[in-house]
C-alpha atoms as a PDB file:
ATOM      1  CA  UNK A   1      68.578  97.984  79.857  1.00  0.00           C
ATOM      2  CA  UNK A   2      65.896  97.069  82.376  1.00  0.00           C
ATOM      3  CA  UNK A   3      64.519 100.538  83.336  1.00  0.00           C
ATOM      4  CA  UNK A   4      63.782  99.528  86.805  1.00  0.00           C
ATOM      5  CA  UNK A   5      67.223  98.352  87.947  1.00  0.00           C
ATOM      6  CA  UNK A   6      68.160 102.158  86.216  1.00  0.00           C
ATOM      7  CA  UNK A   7      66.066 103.479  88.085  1.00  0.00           C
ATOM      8  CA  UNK A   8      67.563 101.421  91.199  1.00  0.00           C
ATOM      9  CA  UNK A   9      70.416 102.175  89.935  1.00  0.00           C
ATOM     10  CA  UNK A  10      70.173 106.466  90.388  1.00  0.00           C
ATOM     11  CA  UNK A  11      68.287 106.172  93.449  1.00  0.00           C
ATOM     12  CA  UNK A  12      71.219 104.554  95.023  1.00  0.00           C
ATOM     13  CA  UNK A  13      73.680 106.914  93.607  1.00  0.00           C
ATOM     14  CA  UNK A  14      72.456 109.784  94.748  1.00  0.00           C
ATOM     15  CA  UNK A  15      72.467 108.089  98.699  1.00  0.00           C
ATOM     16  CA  UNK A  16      76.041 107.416  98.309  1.00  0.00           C
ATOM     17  CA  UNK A  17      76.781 110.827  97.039  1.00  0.00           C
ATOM     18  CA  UNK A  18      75.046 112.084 100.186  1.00  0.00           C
ATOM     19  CA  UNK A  19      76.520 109.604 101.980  1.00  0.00           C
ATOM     20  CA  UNK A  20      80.204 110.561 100.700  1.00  0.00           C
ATOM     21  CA  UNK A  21      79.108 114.760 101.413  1.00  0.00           C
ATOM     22  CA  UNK A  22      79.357 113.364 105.007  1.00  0.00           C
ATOM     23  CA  UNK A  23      82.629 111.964 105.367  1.00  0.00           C
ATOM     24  CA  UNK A  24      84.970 113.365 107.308  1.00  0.00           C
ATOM     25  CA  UNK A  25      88.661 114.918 105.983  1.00  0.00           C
ATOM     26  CA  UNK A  26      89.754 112.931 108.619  1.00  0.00           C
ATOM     27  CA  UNK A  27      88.147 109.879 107.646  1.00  0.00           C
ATOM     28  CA  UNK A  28      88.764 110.298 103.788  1.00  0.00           C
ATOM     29  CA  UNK A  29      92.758 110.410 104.613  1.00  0.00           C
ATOM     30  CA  UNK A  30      92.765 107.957 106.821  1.00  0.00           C
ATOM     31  CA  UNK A  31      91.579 105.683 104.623  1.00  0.00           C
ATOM     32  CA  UNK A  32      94.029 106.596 101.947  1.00  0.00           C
ATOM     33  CA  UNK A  33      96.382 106.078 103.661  1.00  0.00           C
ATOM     34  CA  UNK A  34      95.566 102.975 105.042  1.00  0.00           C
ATOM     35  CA  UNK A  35      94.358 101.307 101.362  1.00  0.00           C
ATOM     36  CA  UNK A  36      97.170 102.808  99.147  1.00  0.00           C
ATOM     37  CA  UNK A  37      99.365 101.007 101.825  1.00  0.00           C
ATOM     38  CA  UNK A  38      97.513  97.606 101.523  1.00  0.00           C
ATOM     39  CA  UNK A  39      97.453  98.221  97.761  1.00  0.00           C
ATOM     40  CA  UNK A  40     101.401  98.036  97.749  1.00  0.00           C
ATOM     41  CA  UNK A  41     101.586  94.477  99.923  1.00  0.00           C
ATOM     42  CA  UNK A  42      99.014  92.748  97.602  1.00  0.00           C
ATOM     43  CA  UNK A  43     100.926  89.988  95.849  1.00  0.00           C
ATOM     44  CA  UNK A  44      98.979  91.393  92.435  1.00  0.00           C
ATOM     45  CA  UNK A  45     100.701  94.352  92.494  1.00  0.00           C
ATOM     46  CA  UNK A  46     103.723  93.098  93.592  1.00  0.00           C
ATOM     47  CA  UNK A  47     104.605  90.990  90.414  1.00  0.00           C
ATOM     48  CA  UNK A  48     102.636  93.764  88.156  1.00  0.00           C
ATOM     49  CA  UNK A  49     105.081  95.323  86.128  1.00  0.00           C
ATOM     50  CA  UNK A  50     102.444  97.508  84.455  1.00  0.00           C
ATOM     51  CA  UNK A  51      99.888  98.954  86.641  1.00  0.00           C
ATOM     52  CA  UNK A  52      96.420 100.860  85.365  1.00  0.00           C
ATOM     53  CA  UNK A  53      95.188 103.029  88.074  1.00  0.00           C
ATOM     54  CA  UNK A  54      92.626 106.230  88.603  1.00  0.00           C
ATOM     55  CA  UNK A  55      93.446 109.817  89.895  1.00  0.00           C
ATOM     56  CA  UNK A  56      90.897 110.367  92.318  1.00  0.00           C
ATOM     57  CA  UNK A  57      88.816 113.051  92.448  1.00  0.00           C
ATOM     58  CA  UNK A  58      86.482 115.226  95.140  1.00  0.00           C
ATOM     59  CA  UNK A  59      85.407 112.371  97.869  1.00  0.00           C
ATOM     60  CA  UNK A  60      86.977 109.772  95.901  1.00  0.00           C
ATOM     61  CA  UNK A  61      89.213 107.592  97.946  1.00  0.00           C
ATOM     62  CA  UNK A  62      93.017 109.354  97.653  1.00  0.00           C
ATOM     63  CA  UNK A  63      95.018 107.564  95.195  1.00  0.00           C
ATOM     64  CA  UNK A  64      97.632 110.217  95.080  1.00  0.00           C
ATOM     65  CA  UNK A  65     100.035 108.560  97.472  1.00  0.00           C
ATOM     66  CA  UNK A  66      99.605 105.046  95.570  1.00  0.00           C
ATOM     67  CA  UNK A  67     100.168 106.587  91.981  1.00  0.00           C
ATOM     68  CA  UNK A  68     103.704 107.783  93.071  1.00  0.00           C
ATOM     69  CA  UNK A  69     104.750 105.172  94.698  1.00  0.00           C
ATOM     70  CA  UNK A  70     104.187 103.295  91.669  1.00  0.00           C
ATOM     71  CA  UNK A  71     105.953 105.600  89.441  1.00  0.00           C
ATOM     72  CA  UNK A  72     109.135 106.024  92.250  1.00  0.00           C
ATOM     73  CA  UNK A  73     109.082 101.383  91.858  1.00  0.00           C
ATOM     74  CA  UNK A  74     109.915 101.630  87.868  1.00  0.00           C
ATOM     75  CA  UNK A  75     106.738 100.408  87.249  1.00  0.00           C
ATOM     76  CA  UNK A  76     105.004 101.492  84.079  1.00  0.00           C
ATOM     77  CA  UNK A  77     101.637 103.160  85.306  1.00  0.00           C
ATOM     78  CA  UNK A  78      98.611 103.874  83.240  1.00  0.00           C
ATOM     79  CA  UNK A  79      96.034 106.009  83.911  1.00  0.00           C
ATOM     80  CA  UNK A  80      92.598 106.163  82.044  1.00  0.00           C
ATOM     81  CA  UNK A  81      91.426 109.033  79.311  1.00  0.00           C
ATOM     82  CA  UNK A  82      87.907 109.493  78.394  1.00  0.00           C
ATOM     83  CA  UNK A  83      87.528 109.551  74.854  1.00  0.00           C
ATOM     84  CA  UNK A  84      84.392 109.421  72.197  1.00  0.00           C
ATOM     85  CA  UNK A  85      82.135 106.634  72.644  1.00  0.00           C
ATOM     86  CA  UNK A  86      82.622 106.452  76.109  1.00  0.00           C
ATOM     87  CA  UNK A  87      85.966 104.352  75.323  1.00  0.00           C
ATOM     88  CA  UNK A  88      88.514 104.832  78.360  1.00  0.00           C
ATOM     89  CA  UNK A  89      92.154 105.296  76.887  1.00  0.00           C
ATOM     90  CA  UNK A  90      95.195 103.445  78.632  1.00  0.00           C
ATOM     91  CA  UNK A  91      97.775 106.373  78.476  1.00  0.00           C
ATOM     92  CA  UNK A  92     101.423 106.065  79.918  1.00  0.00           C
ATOM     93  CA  UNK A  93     102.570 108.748  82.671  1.00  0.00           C
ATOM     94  CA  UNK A  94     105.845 109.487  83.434  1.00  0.00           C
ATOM     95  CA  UNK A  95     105.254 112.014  86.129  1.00  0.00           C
ATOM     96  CA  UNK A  96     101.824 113.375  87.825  1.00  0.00           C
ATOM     97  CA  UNK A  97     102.920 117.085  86.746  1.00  0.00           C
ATOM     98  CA  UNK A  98     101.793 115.738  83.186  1.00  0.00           C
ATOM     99  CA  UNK A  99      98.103 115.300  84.311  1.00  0.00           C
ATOM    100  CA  UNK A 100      95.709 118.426  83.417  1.00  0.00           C
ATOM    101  CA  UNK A 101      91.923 118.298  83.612  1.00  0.00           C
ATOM    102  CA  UNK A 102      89.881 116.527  81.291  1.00  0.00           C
ATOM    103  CA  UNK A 103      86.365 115.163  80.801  1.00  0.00           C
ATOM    104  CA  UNK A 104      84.128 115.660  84.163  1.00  0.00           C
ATOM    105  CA  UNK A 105      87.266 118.032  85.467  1.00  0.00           C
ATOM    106  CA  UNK A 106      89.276 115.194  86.286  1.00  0.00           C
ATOM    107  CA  UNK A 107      92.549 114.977  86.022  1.00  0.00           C
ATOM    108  CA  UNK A 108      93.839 112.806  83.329  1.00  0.00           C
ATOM    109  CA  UNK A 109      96.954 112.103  81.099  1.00  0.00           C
ATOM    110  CA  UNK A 110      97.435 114.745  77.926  1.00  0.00           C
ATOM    111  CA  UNK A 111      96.177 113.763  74.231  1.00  0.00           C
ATOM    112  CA  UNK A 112      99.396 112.853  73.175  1.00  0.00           C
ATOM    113  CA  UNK A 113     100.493 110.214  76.182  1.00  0.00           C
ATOM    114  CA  UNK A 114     101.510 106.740  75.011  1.00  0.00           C
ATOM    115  CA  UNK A 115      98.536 104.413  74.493  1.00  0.00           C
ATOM    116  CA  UNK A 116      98.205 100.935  76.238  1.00  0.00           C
ATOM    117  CA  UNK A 117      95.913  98.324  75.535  1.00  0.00           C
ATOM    118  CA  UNK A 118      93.885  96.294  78.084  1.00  0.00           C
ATOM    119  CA  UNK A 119      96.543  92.882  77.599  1.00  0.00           C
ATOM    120  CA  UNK A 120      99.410  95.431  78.157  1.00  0.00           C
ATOM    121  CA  UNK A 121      97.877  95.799  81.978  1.00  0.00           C
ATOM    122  CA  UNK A 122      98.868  93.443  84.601  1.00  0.00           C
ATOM    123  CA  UNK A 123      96.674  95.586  87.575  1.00  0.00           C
ATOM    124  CA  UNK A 124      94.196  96.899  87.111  1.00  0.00           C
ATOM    125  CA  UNK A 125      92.971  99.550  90.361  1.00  0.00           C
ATOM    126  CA  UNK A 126      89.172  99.992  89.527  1.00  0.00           C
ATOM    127  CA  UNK A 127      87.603 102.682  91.125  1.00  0.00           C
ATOM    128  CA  UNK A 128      83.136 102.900  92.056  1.00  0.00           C
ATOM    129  CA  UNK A 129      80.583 105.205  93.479  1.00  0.00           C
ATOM    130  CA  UNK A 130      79.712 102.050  95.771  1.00  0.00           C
ATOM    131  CA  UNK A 131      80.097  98.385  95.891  1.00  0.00           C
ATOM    132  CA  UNK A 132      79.766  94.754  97.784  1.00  0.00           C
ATOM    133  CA  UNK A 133      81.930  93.250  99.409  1.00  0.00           C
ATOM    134  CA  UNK A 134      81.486  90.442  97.282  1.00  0.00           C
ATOM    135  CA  UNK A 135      82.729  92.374  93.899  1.00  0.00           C
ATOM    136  CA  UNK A 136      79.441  93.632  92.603  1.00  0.00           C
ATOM    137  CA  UNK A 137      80.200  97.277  91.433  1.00  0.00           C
ATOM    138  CA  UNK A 138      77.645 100.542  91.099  1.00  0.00           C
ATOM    139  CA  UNK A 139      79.330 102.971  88.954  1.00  0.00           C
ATOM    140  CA  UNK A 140      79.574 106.465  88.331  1.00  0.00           C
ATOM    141  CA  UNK A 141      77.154 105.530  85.349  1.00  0.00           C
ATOM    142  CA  UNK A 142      78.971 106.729  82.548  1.00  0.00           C
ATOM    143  CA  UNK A 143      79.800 102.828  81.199  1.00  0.00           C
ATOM    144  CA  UNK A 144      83.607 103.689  80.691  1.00  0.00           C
ATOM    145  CA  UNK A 145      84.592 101.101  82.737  1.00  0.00           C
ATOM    146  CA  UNK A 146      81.932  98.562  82.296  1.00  0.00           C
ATOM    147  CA  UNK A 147      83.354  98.956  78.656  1.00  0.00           C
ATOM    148  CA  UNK A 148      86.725  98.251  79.677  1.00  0.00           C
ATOM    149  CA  UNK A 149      86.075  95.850  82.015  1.00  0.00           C
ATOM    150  CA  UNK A 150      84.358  93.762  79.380  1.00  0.00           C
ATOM    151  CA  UNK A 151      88.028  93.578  77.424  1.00  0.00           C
ATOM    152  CA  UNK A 152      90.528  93.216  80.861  1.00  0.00           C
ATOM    153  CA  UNK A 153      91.707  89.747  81.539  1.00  0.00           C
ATOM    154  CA  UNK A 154      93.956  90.841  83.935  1.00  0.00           C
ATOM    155  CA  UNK A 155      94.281  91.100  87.817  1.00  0.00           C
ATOM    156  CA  UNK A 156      92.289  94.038  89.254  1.00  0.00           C
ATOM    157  CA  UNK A 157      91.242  95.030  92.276  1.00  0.00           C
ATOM    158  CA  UNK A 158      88.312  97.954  93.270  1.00  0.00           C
ATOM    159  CA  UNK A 159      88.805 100.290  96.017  1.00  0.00           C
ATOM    160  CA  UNK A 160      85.991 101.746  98.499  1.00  0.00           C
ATOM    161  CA  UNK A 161      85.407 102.817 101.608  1.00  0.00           C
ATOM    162  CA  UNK A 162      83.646 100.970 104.621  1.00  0.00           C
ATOM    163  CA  UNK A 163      81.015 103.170 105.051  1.00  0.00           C
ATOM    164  CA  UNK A 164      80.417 102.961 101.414  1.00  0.00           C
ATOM    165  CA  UNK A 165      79.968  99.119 101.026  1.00  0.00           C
ATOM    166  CA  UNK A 166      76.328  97.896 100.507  1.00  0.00           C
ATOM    167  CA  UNK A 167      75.000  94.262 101.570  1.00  0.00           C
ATOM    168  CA  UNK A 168      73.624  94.147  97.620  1.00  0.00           C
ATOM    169  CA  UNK A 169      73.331  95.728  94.594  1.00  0.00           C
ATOM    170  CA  UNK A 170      70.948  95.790  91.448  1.00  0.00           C
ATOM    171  CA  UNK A 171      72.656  94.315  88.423  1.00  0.00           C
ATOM    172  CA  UNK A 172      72.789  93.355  84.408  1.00  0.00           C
ATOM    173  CA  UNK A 173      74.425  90.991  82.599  1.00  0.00           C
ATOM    174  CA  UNK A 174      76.988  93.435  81.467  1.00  0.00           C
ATOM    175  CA  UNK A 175      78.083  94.311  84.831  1.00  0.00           C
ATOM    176  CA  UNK A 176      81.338  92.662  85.776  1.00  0.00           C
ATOM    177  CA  UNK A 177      82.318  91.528  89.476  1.00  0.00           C
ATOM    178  CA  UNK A 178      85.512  92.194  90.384  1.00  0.00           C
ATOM    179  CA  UNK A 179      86.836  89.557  92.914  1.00  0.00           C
ATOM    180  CA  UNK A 180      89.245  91.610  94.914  1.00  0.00           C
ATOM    181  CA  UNK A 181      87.708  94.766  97.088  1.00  0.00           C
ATOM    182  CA  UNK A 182      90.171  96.967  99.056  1.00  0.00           C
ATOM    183  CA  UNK A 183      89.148  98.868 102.090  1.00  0.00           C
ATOM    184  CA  UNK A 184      90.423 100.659 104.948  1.00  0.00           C
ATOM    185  CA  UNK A 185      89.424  97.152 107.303  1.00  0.00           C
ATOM    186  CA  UNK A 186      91.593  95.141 104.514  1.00  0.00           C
ATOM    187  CA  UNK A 187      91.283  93.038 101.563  1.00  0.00           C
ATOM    188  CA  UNK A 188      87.675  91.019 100.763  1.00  0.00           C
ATOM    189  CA  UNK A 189      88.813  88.089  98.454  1.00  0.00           C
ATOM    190  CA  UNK A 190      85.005  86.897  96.957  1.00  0.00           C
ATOM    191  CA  UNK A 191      83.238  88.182  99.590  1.00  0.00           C
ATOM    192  CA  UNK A 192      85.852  86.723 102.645  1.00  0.00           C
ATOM    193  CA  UNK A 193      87.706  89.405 104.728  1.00  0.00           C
ATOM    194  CA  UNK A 194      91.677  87.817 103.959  1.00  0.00           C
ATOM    195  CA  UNK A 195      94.638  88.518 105.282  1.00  0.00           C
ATOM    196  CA  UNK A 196      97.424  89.989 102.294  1.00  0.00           C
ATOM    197  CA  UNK A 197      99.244  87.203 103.464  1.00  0.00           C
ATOM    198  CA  UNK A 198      96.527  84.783 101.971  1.00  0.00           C
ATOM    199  CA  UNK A 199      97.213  86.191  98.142  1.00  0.00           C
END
């Protein structure tokens, strides 16, 4: 790995986590509510019939509301499990009550949960400590999902925040670009602001 786009990389992680420090309750819920709303009207999720998603966590963008809506639509949901090697697991959940805290103290499914693998997913909901609008994604920098990413074929979509979206980002070969970004404002398809409509 090229040591100065690391280096890039940290510098601009720790300005987003100040950045996120100063968000507003307000603000954070509000745009919850408005992206787990979008989420449910984008035609990927709409023909998904097996969705993977994250369960946010501090000043995370809420997925709470999202999650059980899924599980309330008879849609099989997945949510990821950090494992050895820095390998996310795809595990089944049945009901949010079966989450407990895991790696990082985030909540995730239980050891024994039904395993998916990355074809099984139709949706994918990505989460990042920042992004582009255009797709390019700065994560938390533990590689879990780089690693996944680098197996997923499948629809997936990242979520942010506004305030949180950067005009460009450092990157490596391994990093993937997701083509669909979610915020509050709406849906950037490849870098275009689209109507749901459009999909």
């Amino acid at each position: 790995m090229n040591e100065k786009i690391r280096e890039e990389k940290r510098r601009l992680r720790s300005q987003v986590k100040q950045l996120e420090q100063g968000l507003e309750e307000a603000y954070l819920a509000a745009c919850g509510a408005a992206v787990n709303r979008q989420l449910l009207a984008l035609p990927e999720y709409r023909t998904a019939r097996t969705v993977f998603c994250f369960a946010s966590f501090g000043r995370e963008l809420p997925t709470w509301a999202f999650l059980q809506e899924v599980l309330k639509s008879g849609r099989r949901l997945c949510l990821p499990r950090c494992a050895k090697g820095g390998e996310l697991e795809l595990c089944v959940v049945r009901a949010l009550g079966e989450l407990a805290p895991g790696a990082y103290g985030i909540l995730e499914p239980r050891k024994d949960a039904p395993r998916l693998l990355p074809e099984d997913v139709d949706l994918a909901v990505i989460p990042c400590c920042a992004c582009t609008a255009s797709g390019e994604r700065l994560g938390r920098g533990g590689g879990y999902y780089d690693r996944f990413l680098a197996q997923y074929r499948g629809a997936a979509v990242m979520l942010t925040m506004e305030r949180l979206l950067l005009d460009a980002l450092p990157t490596e070969p391994h990093d993937a670009v997701i083509p669909l970004v979610l915020t509050e404002r709406g849906l950037y398809r490849r870098g275009k602001m689209t109507s749901l409509a459009e999909g």
